[in-house]
Protein backbone atom coordinates (compact mmCIF):
# COMPACT_ATOMS: atom_id res chain seq x y z
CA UNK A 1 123.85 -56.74 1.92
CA UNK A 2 124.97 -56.15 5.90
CA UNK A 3 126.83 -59.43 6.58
CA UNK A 4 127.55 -60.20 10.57
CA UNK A 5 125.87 -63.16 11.61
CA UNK A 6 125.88 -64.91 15.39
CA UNK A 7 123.92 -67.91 16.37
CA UNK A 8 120.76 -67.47 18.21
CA UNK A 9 119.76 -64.11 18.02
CA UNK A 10 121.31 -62.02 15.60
CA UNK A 11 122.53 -63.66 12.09
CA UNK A 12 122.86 -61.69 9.07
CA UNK A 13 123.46 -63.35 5.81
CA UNK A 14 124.45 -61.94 2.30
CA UNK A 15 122.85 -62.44 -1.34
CA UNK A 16 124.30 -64.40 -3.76
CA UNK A 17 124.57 -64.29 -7.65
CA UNK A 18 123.12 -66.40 -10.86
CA UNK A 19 119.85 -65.77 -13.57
CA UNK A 20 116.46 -66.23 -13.94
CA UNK A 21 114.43 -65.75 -17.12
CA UNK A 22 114.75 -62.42 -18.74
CA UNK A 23 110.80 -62.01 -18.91
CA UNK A 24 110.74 -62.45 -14.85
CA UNK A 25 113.87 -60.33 -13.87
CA UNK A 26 112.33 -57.47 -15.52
CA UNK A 27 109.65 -57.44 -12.51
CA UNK A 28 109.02 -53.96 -11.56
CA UNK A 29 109.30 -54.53 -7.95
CA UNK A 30 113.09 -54.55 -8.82
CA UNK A 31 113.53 -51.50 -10.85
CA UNK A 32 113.56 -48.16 -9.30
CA UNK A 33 113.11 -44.28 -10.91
CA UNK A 34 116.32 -42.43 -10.98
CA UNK A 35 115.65 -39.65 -8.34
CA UNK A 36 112.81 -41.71 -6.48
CA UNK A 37 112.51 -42.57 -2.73
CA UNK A 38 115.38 -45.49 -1.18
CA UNK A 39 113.72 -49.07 -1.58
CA UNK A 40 113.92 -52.24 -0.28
CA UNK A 41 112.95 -55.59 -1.94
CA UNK A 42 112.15 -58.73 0.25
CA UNK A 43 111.33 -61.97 -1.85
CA UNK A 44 109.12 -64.97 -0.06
CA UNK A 45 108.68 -68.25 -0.97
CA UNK A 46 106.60 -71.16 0.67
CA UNK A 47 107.74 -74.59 1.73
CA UNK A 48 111.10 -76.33 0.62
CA UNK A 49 112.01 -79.32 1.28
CA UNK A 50 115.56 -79.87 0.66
CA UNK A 51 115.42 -83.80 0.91
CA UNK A 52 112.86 -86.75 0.27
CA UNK A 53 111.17 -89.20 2.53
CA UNK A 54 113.09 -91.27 4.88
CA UNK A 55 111.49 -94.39 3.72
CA UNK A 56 112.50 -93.35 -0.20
CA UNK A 57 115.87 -92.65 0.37
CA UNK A 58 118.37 -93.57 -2.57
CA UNK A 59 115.18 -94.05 -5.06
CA UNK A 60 116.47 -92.73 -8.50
CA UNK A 61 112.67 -91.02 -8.70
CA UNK A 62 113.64 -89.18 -5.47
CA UNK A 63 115.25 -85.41 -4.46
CA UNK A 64 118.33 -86.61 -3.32
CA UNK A 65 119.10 -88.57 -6.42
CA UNK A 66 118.21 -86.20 -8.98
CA UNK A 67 119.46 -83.11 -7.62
CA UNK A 68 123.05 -85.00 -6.92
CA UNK A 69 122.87 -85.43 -10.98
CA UNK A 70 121.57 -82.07 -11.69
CA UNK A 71 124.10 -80.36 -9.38
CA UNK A 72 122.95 -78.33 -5.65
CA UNK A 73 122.31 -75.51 -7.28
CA UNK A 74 119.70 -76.83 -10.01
CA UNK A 75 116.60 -76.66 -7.27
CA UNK A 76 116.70 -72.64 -7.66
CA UNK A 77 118.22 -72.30 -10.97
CA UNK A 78 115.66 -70.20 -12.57
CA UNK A 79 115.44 -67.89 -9.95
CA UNK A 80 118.97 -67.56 -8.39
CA UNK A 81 119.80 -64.40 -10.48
CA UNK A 82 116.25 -62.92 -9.16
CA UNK A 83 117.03 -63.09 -5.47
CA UNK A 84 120.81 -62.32 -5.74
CA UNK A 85 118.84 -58.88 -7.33
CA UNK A 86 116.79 -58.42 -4.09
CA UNK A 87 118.13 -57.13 -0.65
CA UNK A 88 116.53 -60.50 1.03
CA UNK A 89 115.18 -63.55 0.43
CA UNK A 90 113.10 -65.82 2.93
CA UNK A 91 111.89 -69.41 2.81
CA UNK A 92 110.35 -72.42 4.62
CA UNK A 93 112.84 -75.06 5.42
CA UNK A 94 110.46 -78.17 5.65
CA UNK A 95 112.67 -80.90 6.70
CA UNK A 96 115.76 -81.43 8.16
CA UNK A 97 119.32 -81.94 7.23
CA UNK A 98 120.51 -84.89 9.39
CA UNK A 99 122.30 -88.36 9.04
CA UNK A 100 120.19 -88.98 11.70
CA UNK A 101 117.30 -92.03 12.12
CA UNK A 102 114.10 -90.67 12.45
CA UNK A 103 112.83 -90.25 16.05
CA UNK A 104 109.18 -91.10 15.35
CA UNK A 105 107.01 -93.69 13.48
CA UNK A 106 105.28 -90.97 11.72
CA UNK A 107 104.53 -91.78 7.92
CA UNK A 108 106.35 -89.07 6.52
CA UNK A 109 109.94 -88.23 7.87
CA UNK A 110 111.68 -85.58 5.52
CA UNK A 111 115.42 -84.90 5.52
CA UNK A 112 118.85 -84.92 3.72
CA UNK A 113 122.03 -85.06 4.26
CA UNK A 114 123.96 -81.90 5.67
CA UNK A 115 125.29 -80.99 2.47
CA UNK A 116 122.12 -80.18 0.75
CA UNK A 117 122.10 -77.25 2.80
CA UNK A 118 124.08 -75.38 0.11
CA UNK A 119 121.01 -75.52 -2.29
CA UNK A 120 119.62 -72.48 -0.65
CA UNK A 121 122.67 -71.13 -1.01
CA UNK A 122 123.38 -71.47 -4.22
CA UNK A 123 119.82 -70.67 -4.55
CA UNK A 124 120.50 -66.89 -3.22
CA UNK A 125 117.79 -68.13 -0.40
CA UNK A 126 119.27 -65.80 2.66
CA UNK A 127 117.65 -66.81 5.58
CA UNK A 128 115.04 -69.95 6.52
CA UNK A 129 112.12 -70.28 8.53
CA UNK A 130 113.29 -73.98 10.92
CA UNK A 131 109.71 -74.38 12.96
CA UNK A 132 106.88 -76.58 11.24
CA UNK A 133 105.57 -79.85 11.76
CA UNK A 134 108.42 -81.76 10.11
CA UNK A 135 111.45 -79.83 12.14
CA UNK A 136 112.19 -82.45 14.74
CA UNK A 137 111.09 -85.33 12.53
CA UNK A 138 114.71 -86.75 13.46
CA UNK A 139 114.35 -85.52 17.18
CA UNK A 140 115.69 -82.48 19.14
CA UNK A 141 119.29 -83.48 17.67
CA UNK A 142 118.18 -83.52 14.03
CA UNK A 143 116.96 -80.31 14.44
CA UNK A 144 120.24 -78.79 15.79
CA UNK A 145 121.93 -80.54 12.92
CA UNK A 146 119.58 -78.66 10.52
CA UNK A 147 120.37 -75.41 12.17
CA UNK A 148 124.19 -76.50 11.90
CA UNK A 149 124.29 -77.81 8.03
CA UNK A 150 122.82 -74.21 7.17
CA UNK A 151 124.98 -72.40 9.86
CA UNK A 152 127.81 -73.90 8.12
CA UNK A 153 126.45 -72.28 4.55
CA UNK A 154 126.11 -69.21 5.47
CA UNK A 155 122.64 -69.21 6.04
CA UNK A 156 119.82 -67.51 8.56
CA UNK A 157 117.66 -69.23 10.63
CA UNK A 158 114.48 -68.28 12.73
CA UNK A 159 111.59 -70.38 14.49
CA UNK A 160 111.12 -70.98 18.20
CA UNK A 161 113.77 -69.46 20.45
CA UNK A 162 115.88 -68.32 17.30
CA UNK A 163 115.01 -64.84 16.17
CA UNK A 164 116.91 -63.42 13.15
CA UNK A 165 117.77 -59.87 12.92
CA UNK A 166 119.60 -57.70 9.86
CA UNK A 167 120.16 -54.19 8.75
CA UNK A 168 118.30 -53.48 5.74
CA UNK A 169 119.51 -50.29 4.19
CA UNK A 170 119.34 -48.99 7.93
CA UNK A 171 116.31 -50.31 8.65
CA UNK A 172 117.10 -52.85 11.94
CA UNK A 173 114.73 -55.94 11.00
CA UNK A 174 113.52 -58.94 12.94
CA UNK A 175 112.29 -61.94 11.86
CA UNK A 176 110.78 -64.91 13.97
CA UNK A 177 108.04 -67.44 13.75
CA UNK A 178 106.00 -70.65 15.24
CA UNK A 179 104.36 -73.66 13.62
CA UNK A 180 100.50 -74.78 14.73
CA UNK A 181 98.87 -76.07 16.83
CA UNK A 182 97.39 -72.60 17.01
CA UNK A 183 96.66 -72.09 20.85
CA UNK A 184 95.51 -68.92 22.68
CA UNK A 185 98.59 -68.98 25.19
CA UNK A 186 101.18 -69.62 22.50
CA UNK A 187 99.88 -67.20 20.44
CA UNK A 188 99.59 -64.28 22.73
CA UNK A 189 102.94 -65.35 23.87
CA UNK A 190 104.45 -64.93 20.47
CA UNK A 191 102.44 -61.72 20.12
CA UNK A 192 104.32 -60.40 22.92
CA UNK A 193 107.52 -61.54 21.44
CA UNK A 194 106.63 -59.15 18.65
CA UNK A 195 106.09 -56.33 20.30
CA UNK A 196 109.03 -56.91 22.56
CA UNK A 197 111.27 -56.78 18.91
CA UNK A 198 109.33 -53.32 18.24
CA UNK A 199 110.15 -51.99 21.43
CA UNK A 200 113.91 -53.30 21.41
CA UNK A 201 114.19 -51.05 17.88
CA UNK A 202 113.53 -52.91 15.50
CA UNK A 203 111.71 -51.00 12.43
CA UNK A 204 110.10 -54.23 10.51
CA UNK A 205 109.25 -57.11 12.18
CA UNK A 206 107.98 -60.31 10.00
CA UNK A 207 105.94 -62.86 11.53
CA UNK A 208 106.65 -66.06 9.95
CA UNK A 209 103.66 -69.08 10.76
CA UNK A 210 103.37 -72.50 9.69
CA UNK A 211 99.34 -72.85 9.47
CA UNK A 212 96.06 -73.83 7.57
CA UNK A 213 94.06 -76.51 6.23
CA UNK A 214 96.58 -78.97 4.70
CA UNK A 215 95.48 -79.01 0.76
CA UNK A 216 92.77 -76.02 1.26
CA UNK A 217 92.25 -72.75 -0.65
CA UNK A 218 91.01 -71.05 1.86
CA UNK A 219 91.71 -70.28 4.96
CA UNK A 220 90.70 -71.67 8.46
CA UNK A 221 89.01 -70.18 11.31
CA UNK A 222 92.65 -69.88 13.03
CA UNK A 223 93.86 -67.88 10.50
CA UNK A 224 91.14 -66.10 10.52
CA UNK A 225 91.28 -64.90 14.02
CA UNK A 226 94.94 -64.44 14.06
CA UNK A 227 96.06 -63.02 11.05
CA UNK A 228 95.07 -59.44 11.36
CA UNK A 229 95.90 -60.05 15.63
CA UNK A 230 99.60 -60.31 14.69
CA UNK A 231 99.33 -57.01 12.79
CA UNK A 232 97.70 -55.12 15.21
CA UNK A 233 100.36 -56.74 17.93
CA UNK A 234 102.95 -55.19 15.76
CA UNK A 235 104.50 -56.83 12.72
CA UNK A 236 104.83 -55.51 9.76
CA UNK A 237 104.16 -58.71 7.10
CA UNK A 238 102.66 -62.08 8.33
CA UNK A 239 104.54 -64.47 6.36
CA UNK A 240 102.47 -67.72 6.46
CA UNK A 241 103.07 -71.45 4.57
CA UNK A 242 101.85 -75.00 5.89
CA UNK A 243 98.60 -76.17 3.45
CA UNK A 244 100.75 -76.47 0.56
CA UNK A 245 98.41 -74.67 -1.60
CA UNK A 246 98.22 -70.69 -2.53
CA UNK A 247 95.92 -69.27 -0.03
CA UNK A 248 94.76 -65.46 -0.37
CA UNK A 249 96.74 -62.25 0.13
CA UNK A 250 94.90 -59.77 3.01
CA UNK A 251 96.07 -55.89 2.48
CA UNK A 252 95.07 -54.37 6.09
CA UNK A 253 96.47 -51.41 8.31
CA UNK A 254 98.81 -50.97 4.88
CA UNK A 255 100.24 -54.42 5.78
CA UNK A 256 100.50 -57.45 3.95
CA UNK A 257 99.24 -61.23 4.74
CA UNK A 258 100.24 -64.32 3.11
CA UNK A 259 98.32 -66.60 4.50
CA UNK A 260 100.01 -69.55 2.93
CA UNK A 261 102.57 -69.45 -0.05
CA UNK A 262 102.51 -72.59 -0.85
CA UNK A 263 105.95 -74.87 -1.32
CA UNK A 264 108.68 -74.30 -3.82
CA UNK A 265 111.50 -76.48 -4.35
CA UNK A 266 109.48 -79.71 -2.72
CA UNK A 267 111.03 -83.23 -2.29
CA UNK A 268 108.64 -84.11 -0.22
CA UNK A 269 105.70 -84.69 -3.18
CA UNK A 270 106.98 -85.29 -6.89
CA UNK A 271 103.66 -84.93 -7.68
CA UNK A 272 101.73 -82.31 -5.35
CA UNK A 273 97.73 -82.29 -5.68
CA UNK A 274 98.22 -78.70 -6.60
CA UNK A 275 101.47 -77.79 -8.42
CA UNK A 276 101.04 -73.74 -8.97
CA UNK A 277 103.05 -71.66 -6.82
CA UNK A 278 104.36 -68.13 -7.04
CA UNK A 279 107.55 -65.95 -5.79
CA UNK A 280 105.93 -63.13 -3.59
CA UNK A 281 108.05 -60.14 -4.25
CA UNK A 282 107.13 -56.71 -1.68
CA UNK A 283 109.11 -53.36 -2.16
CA UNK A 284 108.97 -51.49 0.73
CA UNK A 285 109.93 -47.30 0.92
CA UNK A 286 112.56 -46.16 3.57
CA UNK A 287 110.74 -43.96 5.53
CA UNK A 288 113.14 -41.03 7.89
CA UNK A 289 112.29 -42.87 11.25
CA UNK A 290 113.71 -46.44 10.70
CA UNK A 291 110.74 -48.02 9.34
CA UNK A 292 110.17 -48.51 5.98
CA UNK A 293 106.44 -49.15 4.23
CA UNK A 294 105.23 -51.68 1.59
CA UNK A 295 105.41 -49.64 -1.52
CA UNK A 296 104.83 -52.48 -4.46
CA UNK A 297 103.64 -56.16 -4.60
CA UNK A 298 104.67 -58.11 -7.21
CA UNK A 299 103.67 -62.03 -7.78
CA UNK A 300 105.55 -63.90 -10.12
CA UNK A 301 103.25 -67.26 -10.67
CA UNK A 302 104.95 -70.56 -11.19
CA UNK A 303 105.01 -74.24 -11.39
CA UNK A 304 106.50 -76.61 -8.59
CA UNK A 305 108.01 -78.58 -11.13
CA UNK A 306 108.08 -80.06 -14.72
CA UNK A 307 108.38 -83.52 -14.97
CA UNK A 308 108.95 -84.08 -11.53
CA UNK A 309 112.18 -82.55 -11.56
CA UNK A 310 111.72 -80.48 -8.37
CA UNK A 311 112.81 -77.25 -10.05
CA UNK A 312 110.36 -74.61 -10.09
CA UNK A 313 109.55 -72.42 -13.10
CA UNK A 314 107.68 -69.30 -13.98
CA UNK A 315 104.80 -69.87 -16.15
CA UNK A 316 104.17 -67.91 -19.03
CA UNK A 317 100.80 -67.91 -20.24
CA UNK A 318 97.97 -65.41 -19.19
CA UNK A 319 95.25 -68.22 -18.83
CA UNK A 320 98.09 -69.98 -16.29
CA UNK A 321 98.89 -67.12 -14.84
CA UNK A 322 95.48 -65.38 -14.09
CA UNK A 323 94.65 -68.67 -12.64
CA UNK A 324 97.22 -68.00 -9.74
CA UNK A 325 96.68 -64.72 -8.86
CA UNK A 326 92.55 -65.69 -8.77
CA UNK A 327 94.01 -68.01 -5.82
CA UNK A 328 94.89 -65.09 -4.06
CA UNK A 329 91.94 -63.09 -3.95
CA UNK A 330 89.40 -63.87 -1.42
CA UNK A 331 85.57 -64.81 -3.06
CA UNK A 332 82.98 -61.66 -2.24
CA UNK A 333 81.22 -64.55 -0.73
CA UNK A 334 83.86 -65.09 2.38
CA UNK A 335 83.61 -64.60 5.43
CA UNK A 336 86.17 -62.74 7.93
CA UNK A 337 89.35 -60.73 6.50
CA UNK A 338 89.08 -58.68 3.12
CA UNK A 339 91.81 -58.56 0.54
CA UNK A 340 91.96 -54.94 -0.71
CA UNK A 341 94.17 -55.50 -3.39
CA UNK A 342 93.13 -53.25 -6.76
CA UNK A 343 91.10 -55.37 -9.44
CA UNK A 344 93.88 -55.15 -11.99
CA UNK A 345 96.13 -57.23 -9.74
CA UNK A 346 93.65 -60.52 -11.33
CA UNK A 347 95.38 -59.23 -14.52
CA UNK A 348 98.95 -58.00 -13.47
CA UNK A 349 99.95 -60.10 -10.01
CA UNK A 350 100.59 -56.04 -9.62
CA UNK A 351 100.03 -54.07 -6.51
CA UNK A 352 100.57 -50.51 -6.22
CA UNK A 353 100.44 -50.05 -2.30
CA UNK A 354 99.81 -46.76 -0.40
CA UNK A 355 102.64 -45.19 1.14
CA UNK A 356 102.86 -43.77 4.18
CA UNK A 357 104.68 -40.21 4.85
CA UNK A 358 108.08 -40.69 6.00
C-alpha cells in the first residue's frame, strides 16, 4: 500500500499483517480470477472505542484493564490477518486518547490513554474517522491529543477540517466526514466539500457520517433525505455509524450506503442492547479513467464480543448469520430509499454489483 502521510490534508497509511479464521479469509471479495480486471478491496467497520468510561477507569470489568492483560493487539485479533489482506481498512474512532480530564459533565466521557492508539494498528485498521459526538469529550485539546496518539502510530485520520487522501492502485482517493446534528447549511456545506475533492482529482471520494436514531433499526428522516443527496453531490460510498445498531444497506446510482455499521471493538458498552455486527467488505474494479466501480459486496456477520471481552468474532451459524444480513435489508413496507441488493444476499451477505465500462 502507497505510504506518504502529512498531517491535515494528505496522510497515507500502510496495512499491516496477522490472521483471522480460515472460514472468513476465504471471503470472495478477496480472491481475484487469474486474467480478470485490477481490484481494489476497502474493508469498513462501525464504532470503536478504544477506551472505557471516564468514571470506570481502572475497573478490572473495564477496556483498559482487560485489553492491558490480553495484549493491544487482542481487540482485532480475529480479523488482523483479514485487513492486512485488503488494500484499506476504515473505522470509527469513538473516543479519545487523552490523559486529559474531561471538559464536560456529560454522563458518558470515553477515552484512553495515548498508547491504546496502537490497537488499530496492530489491528491492520489504516485510517479512522475522529468526528462524532464523543470527539471533544476531553475538550478541543483532547481531541488534538487523539489525532496525535494515532499520528504517532502510523495511523489516518479524517473528520472536520482533516480530509485524508491515498493512492489506491492509482486511483487518487479522498476521504472526509461530519458527525450530526444534521443541519441544512452544514450539510450543503460538506456537500460542496465533496464535490470540491471530485473536482481537485480525486477518483473515489467516501463520505464518512456519524448519524441515526441511537439504538434504532431503521433509519431516520435525516438519513433519509441525505443519504442518496451525498451521492448525487458526488461521493462514491456513504460510510455511516452513530445508532450502534446495523441499519440497512441502499444500492443506488451503482453506489453503496451504509447507513450505520454498527460498533466493533466497543469499550464503551460491555454489554450493548444489540451485540451483532458485521465487517463490510466492497471490491471495487479499476476502471481506465481514475475511478474505479463497486464490483462485489461482501458482509462478514459477527458478534461485538463473547463474554464481554471486547473482541469481536465472526459467527458461524446460518440461523445467526441470516439474522444479520435481514438487518440490512429494508422491509417492502418502508418508506423513502430502496435497497436493491439481489434476494440471495439474505442467504450469502453476497453482492454481485454491476460494473460500469471502464
Amino acid at each position: 500500500m502507497n505510504q506518504t502521510g502529512c498531517r491535515f490534508m494528505r496522510l497515507v497509511n500502510r496495512a499491516a499483517l496477522l490472521l483471522l479464521a480460515a472460514a472468513v479469509l476465504l471471503s470472495p471479495g478477496l480472491c481475484r480470477a487469474e486474467g480478470a480486471a485490477e481490484t481494489v478491496t476497502i474493508s469498513f467497520v462501525g464504532d470503536c472505542t478504544v477506551g472505557e468510561q471516564y468514571k470506570y477507569r481502572g475497573y478490572e470489568s473495564g477496556y483498559c484493564y482487560k485489553v492491558s492483560q490480553a495484549g493491544l493487539d487482542y481487540p482485532f485479533s480475529l480479523f488482523a490477518e483479514l485487513f492486512a489482506r485488503d488494500d484499506l481498512t476504515v473505522a470509527n474512532c469513538e473516543g479519545c486518547f487523552t490523559r486529559r480530564k474531561p471538559a464536560t459533565d456529560k454522563a458518558m466521557s470515553l477515552s484512553a490513554d495515548p498508547s491504546f492508539a496502537a490497537v488499530f494498528r496492530l489491528g491492520n485498521v489504516d485510517v479512522c474517522n475522529v468526528i462524532n459526538n464523543h470527539a471533544k469529550d476531553f475538550g478541543y485539546d483532547g481531541w488534538l491529543d487523539t489525532i496525535a496518539a494515532l499520528e504517532a502510530e502510523g495511523i489516518g485520520y479524517f473528520g472536520d477540517e482533516y480530509v485524508y487522501e491515498t493512492e489506491l492502485k492509482g486511483v487518487r482517493v479522498g476521504i472526509l466526514g461530519i458527525t450530526y446534528p444534521i443541519l441544512k447549511n452544514k450539510m450543503n456545506t460538506y456537500m460542496a466539500r465533496i464535490a470540491q475533492l471530485k473536482e481537485e482529482g480525486c477518483g473515489f471520494v467516501i463520505a464518512s457520517i456519524h448519524w441515526g436514531t441511537e439504538d434504532s433499526h431503521a433509519i431516520n428522516q435525516d438519513q433519509r433525505e441525505w443519504g442518496e443527496k451525498l451521492i448525487d453531490a458526488g461521493a462514491d460510498l456513504v460510510y455511516g455509524h452513530g445508532s450502534h445498531t446495523l441499519q440497512p444497506i441502499e444500492y443506488y446510482q451503482g453506489k453503496l450506503i451504509f447507513y450505520s455499521t454498527s460498533n466493533f471493538t466497543f469499550g464503551a458498552n460491555a454489554n450493548p442492547k444489540d451485540p451483532d455486527t458485521a465487517v463490510f467488505q466492497v471490491t471495487f474494479t479499476l476502471n481506465g479513467d481514475g475511478t474505479m466501480t463497486a464490483s462485489h459486496l461482501s458482509v462478514i456477520p459477527c458478534k461485538q464480543n463473547m463474554n464481554r471481552d471486547f473482541r469481536p468474532y465472526p459467527v458461524e451459524g446460518d440461523a445467526e448469520k441470516q439474522a444479520i444480513w435481514a438487518k440490512l435489508i429494508l422491509p417492502e413496507s418502508a418508506k423513502g430509499p430502496q435497497s436493491n441488493l439481489p434476494d440471495s444476499f439474505l442467504t450469502t451477505g453476497e453482492a454481485a454489483l454491476t460494473v460500469a465500462a471502464p
